[in-house]
C-alpha atoms as a PDB file:
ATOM      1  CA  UNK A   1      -4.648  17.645  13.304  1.00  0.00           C
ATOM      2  CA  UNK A   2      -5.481  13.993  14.645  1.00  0.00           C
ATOM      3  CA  UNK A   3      -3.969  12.339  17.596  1.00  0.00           C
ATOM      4  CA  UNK A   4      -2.683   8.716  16.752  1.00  0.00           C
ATOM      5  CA  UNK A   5      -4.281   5.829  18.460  1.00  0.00           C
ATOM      6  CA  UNK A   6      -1.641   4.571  21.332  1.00  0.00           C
ATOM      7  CA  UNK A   7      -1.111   1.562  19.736  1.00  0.00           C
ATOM      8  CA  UNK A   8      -1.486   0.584  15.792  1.00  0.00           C
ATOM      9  CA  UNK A   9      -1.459  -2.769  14.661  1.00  0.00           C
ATOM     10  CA  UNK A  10       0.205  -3.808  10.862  1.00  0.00           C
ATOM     11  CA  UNK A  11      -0.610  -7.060   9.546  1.00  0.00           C
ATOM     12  CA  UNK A  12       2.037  -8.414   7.008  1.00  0.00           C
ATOM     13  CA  UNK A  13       5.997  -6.692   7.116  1.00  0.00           C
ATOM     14  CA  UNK A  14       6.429  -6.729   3.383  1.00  0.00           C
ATOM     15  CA  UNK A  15       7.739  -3.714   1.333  1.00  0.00           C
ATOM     16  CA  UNK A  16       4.290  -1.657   2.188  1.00  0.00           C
ATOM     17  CA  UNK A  17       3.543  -3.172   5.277  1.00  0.00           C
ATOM     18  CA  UNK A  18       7.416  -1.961   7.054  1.00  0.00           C
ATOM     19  CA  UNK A  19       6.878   1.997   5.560  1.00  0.00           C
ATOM     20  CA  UNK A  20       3.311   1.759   7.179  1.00  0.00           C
ATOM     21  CA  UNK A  21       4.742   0.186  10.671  1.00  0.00           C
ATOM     22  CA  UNK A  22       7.803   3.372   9.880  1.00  0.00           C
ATOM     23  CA  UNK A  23       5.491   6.236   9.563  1.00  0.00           C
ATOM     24  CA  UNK A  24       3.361   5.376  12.784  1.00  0.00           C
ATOM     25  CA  UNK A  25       6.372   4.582  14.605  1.00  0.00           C
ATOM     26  CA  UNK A  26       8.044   8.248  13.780  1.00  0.00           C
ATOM     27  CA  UNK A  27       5.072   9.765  14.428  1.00  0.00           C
ATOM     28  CA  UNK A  28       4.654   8.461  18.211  1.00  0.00           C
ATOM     29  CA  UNK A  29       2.567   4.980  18.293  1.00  0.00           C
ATOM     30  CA  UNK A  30       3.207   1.713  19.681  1.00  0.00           C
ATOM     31  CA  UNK A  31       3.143  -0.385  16.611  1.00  0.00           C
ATOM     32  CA  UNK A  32       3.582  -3.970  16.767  1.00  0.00           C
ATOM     33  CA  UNK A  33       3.546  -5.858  13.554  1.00  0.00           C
ATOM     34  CA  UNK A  34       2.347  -9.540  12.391  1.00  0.00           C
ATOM     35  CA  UNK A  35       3.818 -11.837  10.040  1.00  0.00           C
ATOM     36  CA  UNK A  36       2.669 -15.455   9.363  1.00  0.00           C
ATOM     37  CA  UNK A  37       5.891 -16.929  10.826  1.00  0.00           C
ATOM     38  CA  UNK A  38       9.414 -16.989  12.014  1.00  0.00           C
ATOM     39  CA  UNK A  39      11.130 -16.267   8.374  1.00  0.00           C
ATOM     40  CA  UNK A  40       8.607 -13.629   7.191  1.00  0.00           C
ATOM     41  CA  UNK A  41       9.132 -11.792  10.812  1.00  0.00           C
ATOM     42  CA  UNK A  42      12.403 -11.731  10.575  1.00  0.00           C
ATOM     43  CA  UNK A  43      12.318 -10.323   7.246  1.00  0.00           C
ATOM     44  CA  UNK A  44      10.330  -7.952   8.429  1.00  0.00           C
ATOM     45  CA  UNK A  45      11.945  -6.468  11.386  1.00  0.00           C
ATOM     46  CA  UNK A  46      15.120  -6.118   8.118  1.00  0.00           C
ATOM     47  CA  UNK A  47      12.543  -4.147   6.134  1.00  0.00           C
ATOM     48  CA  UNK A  48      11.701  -1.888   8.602  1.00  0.00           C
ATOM     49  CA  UNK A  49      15.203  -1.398   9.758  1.00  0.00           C
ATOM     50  CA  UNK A  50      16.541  -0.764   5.905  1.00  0.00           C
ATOM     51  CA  UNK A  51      13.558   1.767   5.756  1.00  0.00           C
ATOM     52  CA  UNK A  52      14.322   3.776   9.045  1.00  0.00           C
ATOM     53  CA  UNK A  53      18.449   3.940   8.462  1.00  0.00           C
ATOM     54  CA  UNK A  54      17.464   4.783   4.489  1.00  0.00           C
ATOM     55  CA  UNK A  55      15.150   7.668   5.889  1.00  0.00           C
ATOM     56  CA  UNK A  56      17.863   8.856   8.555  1.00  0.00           C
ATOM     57  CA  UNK A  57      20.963   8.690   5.950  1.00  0.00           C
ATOM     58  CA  UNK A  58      19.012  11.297   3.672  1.00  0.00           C
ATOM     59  CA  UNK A  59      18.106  13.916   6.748  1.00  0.00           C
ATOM     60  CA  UNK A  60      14.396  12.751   6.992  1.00  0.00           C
ATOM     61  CA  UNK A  61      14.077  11.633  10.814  1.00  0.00           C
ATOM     62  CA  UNK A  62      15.431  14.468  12.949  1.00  0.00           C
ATOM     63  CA  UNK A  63      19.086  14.404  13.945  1.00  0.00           C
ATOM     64  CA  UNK A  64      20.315  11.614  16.743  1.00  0.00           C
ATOM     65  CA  UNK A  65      16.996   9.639  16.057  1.00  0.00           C
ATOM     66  CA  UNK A  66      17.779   6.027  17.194  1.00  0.00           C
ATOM     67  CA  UNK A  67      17.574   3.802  14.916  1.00  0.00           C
ATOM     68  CA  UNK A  68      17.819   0.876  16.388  1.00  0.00           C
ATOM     69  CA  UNK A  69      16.083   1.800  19.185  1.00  0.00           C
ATOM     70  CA  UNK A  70      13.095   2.256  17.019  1.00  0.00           C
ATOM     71  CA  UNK A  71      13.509  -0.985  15.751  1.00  0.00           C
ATOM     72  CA  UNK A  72      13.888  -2.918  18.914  1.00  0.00           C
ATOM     73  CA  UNK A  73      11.177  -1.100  20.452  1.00  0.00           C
ATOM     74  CA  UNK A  74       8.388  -2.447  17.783  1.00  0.00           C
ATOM     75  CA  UNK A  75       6.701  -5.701  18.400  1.00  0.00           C
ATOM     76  CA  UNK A  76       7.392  -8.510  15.913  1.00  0.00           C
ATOM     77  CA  UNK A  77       5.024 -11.198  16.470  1.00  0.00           C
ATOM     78  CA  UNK A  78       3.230 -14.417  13.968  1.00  0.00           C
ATOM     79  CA  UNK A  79      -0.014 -14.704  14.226  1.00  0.00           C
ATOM     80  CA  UNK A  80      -2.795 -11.950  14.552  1.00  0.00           C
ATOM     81  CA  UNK A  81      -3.385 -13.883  17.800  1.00  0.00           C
ATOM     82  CA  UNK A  82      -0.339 -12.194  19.496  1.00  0.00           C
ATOM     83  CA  UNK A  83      -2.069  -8.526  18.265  1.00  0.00           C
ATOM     84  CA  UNK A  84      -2.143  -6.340  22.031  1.00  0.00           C
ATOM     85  CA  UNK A  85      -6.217  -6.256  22.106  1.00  0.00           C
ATOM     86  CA  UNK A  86      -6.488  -2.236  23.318  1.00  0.00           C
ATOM     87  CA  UNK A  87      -4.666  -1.628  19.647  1.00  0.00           C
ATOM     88  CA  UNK A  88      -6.650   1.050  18.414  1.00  0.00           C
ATOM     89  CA  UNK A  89      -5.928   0.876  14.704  1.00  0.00           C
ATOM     90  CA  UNK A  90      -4.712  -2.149  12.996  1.00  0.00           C
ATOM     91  CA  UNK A  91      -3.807  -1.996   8.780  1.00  0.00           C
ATOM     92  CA  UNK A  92      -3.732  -4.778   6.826  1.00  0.00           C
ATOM     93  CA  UNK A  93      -1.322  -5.056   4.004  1.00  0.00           C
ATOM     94  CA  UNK A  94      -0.964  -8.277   2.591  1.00  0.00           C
ATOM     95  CA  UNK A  95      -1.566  -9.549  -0.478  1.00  0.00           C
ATOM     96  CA  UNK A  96      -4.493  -8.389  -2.808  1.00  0.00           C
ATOM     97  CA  UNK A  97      -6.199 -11.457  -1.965  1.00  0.00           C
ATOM     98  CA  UNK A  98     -10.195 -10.496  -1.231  1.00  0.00           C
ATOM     99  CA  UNK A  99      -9.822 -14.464   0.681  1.00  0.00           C
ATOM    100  CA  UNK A 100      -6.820 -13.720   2.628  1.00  0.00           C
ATOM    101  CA  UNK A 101      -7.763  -9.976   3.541  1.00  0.00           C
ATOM    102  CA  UNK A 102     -11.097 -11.593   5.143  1.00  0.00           C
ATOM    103  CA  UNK A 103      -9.407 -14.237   6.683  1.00  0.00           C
ATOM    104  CA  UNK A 104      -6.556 -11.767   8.319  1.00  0.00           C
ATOM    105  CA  UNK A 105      -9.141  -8.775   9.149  1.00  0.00           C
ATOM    106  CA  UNK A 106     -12.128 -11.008  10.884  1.00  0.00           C
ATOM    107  CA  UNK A 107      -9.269 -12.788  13.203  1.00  0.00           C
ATOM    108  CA  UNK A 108      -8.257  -9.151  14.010  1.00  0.00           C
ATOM    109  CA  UNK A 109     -11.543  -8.077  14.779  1.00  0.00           C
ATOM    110  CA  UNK A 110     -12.191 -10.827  16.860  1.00  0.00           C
ATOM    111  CA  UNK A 111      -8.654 -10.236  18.470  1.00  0.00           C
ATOM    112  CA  UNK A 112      -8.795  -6.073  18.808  1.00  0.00           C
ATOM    113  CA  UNK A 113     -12.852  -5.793  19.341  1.00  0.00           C
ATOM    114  CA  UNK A 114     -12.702  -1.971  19.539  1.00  0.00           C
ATOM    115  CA  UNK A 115     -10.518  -1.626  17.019  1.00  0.00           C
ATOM    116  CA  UNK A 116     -11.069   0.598  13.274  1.00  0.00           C
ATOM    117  CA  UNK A 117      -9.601  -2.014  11.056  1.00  0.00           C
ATOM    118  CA  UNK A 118      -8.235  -0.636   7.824  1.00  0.00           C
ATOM    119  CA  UNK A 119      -7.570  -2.087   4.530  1.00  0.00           C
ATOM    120  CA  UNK A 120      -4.412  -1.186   2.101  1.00  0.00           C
ATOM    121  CA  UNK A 121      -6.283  -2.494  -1.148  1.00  0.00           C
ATOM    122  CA  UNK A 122      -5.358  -0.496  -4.383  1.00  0.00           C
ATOM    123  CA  UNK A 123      -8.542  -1.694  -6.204  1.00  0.00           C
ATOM    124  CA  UNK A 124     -10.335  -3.861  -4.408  1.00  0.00           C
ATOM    125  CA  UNK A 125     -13.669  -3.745  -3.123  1.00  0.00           C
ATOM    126  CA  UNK A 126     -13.385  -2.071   0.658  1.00  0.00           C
ATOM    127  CA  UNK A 127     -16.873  -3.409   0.962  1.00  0.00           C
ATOM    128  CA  UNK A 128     -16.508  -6.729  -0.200  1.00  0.00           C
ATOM    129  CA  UNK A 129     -13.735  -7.295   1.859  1.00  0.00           C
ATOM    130  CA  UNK A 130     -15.484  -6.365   5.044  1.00  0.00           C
ATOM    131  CA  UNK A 131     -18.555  -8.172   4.635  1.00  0.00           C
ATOM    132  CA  UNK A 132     -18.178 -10.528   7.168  1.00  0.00           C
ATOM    133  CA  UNK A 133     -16.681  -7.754   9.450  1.00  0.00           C
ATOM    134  CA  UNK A 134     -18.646  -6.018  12.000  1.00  0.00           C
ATOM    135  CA  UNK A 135     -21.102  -3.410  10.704  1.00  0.00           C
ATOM    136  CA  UNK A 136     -19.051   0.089  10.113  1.00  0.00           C
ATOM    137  CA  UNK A 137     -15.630  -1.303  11.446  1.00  0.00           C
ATOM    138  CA  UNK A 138     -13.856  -1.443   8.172  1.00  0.00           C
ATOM    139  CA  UNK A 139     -12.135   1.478   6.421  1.00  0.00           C
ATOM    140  CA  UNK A 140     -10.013   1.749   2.769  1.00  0.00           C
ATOM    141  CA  UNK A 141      -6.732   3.004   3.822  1.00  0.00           C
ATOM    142  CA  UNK A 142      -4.392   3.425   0.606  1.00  0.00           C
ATOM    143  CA  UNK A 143      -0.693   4.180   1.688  1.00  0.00           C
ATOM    144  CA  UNK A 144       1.606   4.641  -1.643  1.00  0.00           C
ATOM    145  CA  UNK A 145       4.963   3.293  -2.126  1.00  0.00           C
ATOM    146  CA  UNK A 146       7.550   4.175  -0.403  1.00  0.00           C
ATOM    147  CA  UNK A 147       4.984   4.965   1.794  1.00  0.00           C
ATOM    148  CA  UNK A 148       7.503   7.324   4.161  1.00  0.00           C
ATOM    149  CA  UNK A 149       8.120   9.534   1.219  1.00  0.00           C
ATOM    150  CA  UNK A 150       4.890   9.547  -0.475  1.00  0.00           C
ATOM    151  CA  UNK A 151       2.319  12.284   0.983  1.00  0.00           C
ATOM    152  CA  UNK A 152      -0.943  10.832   0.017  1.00  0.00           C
ATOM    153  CA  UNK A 153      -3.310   8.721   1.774  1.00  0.00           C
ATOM    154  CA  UNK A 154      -6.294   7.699   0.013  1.00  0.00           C
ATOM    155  CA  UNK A 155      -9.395   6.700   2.566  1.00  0.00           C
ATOM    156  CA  UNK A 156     -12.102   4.941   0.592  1.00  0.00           C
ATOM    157  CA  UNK A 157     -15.141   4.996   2.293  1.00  0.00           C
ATOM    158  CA  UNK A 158     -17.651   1.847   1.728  1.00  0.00           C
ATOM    159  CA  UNK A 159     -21.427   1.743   1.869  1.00  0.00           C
ATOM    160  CA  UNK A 160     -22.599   1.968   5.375  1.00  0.00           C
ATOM    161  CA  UNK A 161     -19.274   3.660   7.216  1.00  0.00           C
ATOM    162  CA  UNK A 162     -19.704   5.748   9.872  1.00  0.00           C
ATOM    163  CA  UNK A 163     -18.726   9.679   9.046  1.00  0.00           C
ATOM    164  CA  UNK A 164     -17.006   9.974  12.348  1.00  0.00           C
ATOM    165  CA  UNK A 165     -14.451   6.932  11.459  1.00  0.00           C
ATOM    166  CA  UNK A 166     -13.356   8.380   8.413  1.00  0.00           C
ATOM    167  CA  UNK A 167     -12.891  11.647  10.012  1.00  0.00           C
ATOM    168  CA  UNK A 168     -10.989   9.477  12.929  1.00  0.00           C
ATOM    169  CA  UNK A 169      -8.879   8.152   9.538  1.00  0.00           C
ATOM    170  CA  UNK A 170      -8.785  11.809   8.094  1.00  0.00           C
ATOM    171  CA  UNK A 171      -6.955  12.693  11.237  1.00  0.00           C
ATOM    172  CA  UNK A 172      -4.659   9.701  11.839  1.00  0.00           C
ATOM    173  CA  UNK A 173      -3.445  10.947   8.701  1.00  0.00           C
ATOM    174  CA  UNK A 174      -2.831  14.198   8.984  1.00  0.00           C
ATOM    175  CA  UNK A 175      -1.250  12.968  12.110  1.00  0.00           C
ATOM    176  CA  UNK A 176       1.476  11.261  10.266  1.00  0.00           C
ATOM    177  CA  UNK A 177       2.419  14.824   8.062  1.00  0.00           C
ATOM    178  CA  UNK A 178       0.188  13.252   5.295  1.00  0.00           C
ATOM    179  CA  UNK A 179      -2.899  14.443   3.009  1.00  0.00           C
ATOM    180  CA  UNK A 180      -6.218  12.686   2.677  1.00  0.00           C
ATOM    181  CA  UNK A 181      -8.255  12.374   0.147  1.00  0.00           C
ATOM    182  CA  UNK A 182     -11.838  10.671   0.490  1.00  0.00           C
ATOM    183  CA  UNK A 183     -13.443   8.165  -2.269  1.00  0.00           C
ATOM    184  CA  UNK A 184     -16.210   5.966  -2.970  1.00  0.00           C
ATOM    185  CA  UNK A 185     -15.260   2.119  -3.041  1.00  0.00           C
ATOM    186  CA  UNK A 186     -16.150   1.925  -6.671  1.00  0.00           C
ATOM    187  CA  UNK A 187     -13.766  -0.247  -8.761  1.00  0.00           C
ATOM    188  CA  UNK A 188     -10.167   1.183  -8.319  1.00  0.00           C
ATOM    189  CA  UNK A 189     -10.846   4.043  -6.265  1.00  0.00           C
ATOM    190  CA  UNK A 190      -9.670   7.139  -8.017  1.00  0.00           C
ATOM    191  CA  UNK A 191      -5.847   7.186  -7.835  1.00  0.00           C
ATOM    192  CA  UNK A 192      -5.398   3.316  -9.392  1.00  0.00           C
ATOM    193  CA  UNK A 193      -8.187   3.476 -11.988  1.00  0.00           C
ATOM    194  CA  UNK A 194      -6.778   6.742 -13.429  1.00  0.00           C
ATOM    195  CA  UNK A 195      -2.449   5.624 -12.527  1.00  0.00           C
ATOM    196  CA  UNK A 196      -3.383   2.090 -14.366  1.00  0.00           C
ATOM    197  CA  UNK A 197      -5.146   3.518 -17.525  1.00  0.00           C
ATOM    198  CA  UNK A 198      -2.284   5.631 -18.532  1.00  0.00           C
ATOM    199  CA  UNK A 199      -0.029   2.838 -17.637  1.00  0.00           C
ATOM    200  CA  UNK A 200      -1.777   0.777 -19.979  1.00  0.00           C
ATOM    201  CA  UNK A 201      -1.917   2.857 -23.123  1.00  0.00           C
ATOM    202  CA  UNK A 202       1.944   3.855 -21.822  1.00  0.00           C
ATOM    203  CA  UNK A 203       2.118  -0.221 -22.410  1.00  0.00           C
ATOM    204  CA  UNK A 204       0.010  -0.423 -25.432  1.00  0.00           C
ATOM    205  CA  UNK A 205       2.584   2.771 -27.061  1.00  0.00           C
ATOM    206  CA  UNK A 206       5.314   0.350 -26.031  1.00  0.00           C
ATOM    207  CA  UNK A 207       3.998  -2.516 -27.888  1.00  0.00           C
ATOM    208  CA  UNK A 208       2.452  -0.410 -30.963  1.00  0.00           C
ATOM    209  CA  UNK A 209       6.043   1.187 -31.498  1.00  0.00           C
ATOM    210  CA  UNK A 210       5.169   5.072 -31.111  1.00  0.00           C
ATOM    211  CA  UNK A 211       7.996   5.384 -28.569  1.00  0.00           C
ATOM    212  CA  UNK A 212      10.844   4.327 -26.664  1.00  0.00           C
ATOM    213  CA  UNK A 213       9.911   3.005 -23.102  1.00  0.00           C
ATOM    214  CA  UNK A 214      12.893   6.131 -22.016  1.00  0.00           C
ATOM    215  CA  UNK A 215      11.032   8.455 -24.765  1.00  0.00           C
ATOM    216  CA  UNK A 216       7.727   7.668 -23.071  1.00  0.00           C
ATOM    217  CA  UNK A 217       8.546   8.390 -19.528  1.00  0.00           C
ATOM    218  CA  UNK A 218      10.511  11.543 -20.403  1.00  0.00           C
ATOM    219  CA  UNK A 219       7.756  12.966 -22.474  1.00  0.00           C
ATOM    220  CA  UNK A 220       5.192  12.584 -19.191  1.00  0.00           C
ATOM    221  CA  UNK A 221       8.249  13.419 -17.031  1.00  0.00           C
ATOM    222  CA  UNK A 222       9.015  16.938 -18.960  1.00  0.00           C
ATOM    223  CA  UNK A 223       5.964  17.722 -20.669  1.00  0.00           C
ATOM    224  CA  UNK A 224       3.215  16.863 -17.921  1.00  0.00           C
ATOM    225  CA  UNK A 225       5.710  17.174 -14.562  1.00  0.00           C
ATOM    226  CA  UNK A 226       4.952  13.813 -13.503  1.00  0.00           C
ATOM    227  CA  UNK A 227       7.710  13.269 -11.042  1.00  0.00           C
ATOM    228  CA  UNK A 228       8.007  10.034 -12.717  1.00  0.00           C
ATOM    229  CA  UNK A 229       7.255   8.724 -16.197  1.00  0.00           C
ATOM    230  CA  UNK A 230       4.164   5.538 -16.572  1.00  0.00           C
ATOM    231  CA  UNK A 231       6.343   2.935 -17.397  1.00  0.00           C
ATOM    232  CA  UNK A 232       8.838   3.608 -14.807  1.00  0.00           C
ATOM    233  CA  UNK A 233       6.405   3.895 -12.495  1.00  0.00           C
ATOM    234  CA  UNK A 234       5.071   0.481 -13.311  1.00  0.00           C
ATOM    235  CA  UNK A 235       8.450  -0.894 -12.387  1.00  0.00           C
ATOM    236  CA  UNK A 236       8.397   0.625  -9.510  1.00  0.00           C
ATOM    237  CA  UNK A 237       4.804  -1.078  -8.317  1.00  0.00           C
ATOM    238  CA  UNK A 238       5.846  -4.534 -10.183  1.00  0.00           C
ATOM    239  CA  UNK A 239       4.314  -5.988 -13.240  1.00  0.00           C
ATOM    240  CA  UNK A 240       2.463  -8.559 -11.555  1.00  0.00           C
ATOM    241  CA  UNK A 241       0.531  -6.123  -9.080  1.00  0.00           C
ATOM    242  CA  UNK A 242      -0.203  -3.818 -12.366  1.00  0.00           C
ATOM    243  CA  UNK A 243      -1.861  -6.811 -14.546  1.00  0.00           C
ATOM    244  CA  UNK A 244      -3.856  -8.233 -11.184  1.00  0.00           C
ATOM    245  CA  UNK A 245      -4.939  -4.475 -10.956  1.00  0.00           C
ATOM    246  CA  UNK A 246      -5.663  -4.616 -14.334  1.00  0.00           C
ATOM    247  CA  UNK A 247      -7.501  -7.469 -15.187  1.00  0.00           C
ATOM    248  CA  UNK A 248      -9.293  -7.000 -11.919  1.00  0.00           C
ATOM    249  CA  UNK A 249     -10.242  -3.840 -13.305  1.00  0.00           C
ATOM    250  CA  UNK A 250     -11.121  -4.953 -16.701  1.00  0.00           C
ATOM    251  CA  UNK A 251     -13.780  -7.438 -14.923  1.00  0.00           C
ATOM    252  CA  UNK A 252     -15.502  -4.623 -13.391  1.00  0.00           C
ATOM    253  CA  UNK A 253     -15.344  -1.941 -16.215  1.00  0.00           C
ATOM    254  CA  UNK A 254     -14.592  -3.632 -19.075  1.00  0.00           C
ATOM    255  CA  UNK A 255     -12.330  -4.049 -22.355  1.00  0.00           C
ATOM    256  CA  UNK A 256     -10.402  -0.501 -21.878  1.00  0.00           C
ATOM    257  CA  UNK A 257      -8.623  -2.133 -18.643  1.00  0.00           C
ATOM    258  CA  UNK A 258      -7.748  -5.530 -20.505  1.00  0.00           C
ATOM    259  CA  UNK A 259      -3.894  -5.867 -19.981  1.00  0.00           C
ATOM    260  CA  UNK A 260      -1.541  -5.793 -23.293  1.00  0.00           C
ATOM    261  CA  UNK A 261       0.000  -8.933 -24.077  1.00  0.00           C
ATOM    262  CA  UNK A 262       3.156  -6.824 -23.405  1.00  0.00           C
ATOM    263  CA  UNK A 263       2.522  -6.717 -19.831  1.00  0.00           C
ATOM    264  CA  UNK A 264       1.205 -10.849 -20.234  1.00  0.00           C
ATOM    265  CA  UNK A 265       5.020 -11.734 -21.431  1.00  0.00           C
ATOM    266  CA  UNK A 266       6.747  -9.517 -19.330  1.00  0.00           C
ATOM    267  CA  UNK A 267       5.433 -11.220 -16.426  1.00  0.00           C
ATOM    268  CA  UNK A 268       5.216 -14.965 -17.625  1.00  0.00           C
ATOM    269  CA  UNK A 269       9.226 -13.984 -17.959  1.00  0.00           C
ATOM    270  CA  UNK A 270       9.665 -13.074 -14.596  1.00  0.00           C
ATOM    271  CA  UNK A 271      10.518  -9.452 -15.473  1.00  0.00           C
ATOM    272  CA  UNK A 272       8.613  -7.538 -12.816  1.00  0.00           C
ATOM    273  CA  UNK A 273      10.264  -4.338 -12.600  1.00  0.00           C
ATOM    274  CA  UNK A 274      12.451  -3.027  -9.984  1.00  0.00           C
ATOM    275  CA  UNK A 275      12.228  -6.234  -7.871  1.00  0.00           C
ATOM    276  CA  UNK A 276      13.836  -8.290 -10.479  1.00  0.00           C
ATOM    277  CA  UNK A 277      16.025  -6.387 -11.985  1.00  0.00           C
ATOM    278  CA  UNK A 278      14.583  -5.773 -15.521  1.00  0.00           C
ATOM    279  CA  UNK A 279      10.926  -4.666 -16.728  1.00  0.00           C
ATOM    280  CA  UNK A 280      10.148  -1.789 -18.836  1.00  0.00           C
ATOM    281  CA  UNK A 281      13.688   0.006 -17.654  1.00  0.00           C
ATOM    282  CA  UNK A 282      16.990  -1.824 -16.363  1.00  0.00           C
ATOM    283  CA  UNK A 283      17.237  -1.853 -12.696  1.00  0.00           C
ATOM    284  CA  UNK A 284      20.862  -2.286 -11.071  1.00  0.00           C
END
């Protein structure tokens, strides 16, 4: 198993960015986080709190773990400029933005020069997000939501990456209590291109009439032990992210990824899944 790097570096405190900044603070590392101002970092030090006490309440961090302690000991800055620059690691996770990821990773290299800089991407190019970045710095690393529960870590691996940094990765992972898997940086990586195309046809089944949204997900639920069925499971990653996925998808490898109008409606509606309240299922 890996050691962590002393201090780890996670840019943006949303929903995947605060279970990132959780697992490497349970595990033992410094880990200051950036937002892009006052509001968003104050949201974010909420997020990770809700995550930590939500992970102690069900028996997950060992007993008398501090909380708040946790909490108060991790950095909150804005600005990438405020990243410590000995952090060893530092993870983006902001939105799946090839524009923004460039603009947020090169200030970080520039900031953290000896840093491996890691990308949270679900489907986009690893490669064409680092291609500004110094040779061999940038590695795929795909967290899953809720990223303390959820034991895989997918590493994608782009054209040109030194072995030894994605067997650094491999062991910052195991590090955490997780599993690695390692993948080319084609289009969708292995876990999104194969989760999205049976969410689609789950969709298109939807649409078509063949089922029940509850009839689907309890068929894949009972009859293939998914631990969750398609369509809940696209309420669970929101609408929104599924169609970008999906039409980025569809760009790259054609007609079988183009998103059902289903999904188009849903989403022009506002009904995004478990953040809103209503999409496929009815969330309370």
């Amino acid at each position: 198993m890996g050691s962590l790097p002393s201090r780890v570096g996670v840019i943006g405190g949303g929903t995947m960015g605060a279970g990132i900044a959780h697992v490497f603070l349970t595990a033992g590392a410094a880990v200051t986080v950036v937002e892009s101002d006052d509001d968003r970092a104050a949201a974010a030090r909420r997020a990770l709190q809700q995550s930590l006490q939500g992970a102690a309440d069900r028996g997950k961090l060992p007993e008398g773990t501090d909380v708040e302690g946790l909490v108060d000991a991790t950095t909150i800055v804005v600005g990438v400029d405020h990243l410590p620059p000995d952090t060893g690691l530092v993870v983006e996770a902001v939105p799946e933005r090839v524009d923004l990821k460039q603009e947020i990773l090169g200030a970080a290299a520039r900031r953290c020069p000896d840093a491996v800089l890691a990308t949270n991407t679900s489907s986009l190019s690893v490669g064409g997000i680092g291609r500004e970045l110094p040779h061999g710095r940038l590695v795929g690393m795909h967290f899953f939501n809720p990223v303390p529960a959820q034991k895989l870590v997918e590493l994608i691996r782009p054209s040109g990456l030194d072995d030894d940094v994605v067997e650094q990765a491999r062991g910052w992972v195991e590090a955490l209590g997780k599993t690695a898997i390692v993948v080319d940086d084609a289009p969708g990586f292995a876990t999104s291109r194969l989760g999205v195309a049976v969410g689609l046809e789950a969709i298109r089944m939807l649409e078509e009439g063949v089922a029940s949204a509850a009839d689907i997900d309890t068929g894949m639920r009972l009859g293939y032990r998914w631990p969750v069925g398609p369509l809940e499971l696209t309420d669970i990653v929101g609408l929104d992210v599924r169609l970008a996925i999906a039409e980025h998808l569809a760009e790259e490898l054609g007609d079988r990824f183009a998103p059902p109008q289903l999904l188009r409606d849903k989403v022009a509606r506002g009904e995004l899944g478990r953040k809103s309240g209503q999409g496929f299922h009815r969330w309370d």
